[in-house]
C-alpha atoms as a PDB file:
ATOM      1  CA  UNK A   1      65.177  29.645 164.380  1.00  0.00           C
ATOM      2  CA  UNK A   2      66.805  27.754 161.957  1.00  0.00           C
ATOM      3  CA  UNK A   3      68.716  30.054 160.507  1.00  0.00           C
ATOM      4  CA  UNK A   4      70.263  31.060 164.133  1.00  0.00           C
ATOM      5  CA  UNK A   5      71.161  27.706 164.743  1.00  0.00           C
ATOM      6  CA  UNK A   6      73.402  27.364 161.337  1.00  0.00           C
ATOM      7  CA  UNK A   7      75.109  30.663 161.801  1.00  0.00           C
ATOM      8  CA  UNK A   8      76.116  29.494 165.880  1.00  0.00           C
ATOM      9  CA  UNK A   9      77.267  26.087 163.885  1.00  0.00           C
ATOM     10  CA  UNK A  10      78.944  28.250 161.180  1.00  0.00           C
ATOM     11  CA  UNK A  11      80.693  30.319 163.763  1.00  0.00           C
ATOM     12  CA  UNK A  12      81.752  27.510 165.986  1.00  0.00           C
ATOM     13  CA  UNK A  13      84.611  27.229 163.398  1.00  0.00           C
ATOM     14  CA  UNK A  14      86.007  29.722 162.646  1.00  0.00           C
ATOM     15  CA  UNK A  15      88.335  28.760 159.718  1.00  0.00           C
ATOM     16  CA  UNK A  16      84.771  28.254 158.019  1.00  0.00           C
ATOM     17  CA  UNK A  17      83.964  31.783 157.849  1.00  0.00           C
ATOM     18  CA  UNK A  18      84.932  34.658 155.587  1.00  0.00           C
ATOM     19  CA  UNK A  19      88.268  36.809 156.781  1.00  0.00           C
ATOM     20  CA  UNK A  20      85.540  39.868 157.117  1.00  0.00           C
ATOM     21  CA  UNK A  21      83.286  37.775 159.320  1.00  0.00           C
ATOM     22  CA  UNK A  22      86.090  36.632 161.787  1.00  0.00           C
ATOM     23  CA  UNK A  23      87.986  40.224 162.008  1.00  0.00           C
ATOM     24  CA  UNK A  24      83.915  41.440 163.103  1.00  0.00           C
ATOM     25  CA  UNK A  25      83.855  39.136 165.684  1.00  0.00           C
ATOM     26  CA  UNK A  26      87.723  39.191 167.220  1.00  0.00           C
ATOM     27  CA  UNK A  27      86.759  42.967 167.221  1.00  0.00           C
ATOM     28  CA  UNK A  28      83.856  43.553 168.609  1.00  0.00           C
ATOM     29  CA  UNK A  29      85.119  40.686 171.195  1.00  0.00           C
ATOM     30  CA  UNK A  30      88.602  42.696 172.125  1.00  0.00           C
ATOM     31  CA  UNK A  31      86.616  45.696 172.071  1.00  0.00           C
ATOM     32  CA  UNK A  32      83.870  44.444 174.276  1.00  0.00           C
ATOM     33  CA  UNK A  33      81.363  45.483 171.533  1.00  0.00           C
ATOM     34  CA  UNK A  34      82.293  48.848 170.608  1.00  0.00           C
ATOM     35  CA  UNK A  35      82.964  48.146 166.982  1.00  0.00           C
ATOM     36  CA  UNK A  36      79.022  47.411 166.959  1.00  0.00           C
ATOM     37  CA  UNK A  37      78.228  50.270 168.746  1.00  0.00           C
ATOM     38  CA  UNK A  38      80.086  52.407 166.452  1.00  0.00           C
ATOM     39  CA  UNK A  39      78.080  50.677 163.102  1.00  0.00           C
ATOM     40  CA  UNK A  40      75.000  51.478 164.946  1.00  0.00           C
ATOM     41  CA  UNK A  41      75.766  54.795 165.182  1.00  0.00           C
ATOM     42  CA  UNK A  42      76.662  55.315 161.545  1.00  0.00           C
ATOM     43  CA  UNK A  43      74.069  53.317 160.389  1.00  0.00           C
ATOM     44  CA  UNK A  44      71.348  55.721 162.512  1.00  0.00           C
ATOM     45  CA  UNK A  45      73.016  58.617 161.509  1.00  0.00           C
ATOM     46  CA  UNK A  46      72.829  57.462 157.700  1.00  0.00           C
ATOM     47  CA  UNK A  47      69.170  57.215 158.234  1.00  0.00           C
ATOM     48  CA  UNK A  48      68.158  59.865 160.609  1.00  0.00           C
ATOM     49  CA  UNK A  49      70.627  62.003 161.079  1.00  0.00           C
ATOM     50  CA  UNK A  50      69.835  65.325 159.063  1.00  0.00           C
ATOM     51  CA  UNK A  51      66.321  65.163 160.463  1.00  0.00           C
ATOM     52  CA  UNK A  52      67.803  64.740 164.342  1.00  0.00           C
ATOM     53  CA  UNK A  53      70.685  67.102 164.015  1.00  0.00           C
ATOM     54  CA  UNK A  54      68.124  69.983 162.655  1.00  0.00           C
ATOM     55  CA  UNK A  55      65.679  69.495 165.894  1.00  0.00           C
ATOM     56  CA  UNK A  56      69.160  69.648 167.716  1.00  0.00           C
ATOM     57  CA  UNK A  57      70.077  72.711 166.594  1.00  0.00           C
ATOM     58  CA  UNK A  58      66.836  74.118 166.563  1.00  0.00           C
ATOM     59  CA  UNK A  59      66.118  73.274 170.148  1.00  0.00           C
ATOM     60  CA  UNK A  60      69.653  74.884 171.042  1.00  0.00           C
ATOM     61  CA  UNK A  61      69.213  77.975 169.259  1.00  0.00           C
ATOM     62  CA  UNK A  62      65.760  78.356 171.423  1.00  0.00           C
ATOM     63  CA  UNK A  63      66.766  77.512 174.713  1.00  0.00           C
ATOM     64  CA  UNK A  64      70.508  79.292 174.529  1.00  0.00           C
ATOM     65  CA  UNK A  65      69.175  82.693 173.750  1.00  0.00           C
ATOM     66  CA  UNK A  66      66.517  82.628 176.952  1.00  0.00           C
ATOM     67  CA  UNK A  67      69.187  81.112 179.389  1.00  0.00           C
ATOM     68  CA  UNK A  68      71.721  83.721 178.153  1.00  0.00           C
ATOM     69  CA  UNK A  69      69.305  86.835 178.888  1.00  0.00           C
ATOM     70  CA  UNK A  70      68.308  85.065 182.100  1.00  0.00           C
ATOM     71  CA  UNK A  71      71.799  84.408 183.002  1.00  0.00           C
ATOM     72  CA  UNK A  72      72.474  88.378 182.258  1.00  0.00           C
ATOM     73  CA  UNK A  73      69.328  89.297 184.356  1.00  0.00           C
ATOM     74  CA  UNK A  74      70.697  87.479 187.206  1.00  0.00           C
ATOM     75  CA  UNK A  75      74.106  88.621 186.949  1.00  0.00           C
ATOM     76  CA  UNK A  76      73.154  92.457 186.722  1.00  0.00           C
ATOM     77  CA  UNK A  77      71.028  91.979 189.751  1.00  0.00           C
ATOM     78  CA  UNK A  78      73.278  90.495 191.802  1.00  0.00           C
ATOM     79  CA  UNK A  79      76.313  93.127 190.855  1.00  0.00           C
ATOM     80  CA  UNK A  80      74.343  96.139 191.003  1.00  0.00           C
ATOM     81  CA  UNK A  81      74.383  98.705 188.284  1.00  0.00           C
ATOM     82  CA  UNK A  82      77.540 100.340 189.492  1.00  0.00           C
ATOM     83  CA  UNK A  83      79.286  97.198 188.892  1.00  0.00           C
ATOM     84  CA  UNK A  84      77.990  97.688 185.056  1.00  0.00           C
ATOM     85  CA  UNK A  85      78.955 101.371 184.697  1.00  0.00           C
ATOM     86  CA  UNK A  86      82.223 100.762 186.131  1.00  0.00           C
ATOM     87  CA  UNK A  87      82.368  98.152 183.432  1.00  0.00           C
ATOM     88  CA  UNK A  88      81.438 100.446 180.366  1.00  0.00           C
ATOM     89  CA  UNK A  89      83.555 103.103 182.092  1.00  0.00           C
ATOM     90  CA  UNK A  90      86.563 101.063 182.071  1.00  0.00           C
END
């Protein structure tokens, strides 16, 4: 608690603080928070990001091929198989 109330005293002026320190806050103010947003994201990424990007891919590669066939299934059903021989014909 203590510490939170000497950094709200610290950044009531801000001449006090560090150029760093005031350029965070007058961006993350004009930006409404974004520039935080955007450390967040490279700061999870930095830490979990190989390990969330392989289930990623993983899950796409399993769910793509099913919906594709599916998708194929439907689409010859619909169309007939005169629609495909005209196809290969063509």
């Amino acid at each position: 608690m203590q510490s939170l109330k000497k950094l709200l005293t610290r950044s009531s002026d801000p001449h006090r603080l560090p150029f760093y320190q005031r350029w965070w806050i007058f961006a993350n103010a004009i930006t409404d928070g974004l520039a935080q947003h955007l450390f967040d994201a490279v700061n999870r990424f930095r830490h979990h990001g190989l390990h969330e990007s392989a289930a990623l891919s993983y899950y796409a590669i399993l769910s793509v091929f099913p919906l594709l066939l599916l998708i194929i299934i439907v689409i010859g059903t619909v169309l007939g198989p005169a629609a495909a021989r005209n196809q290969i014909n063509e």
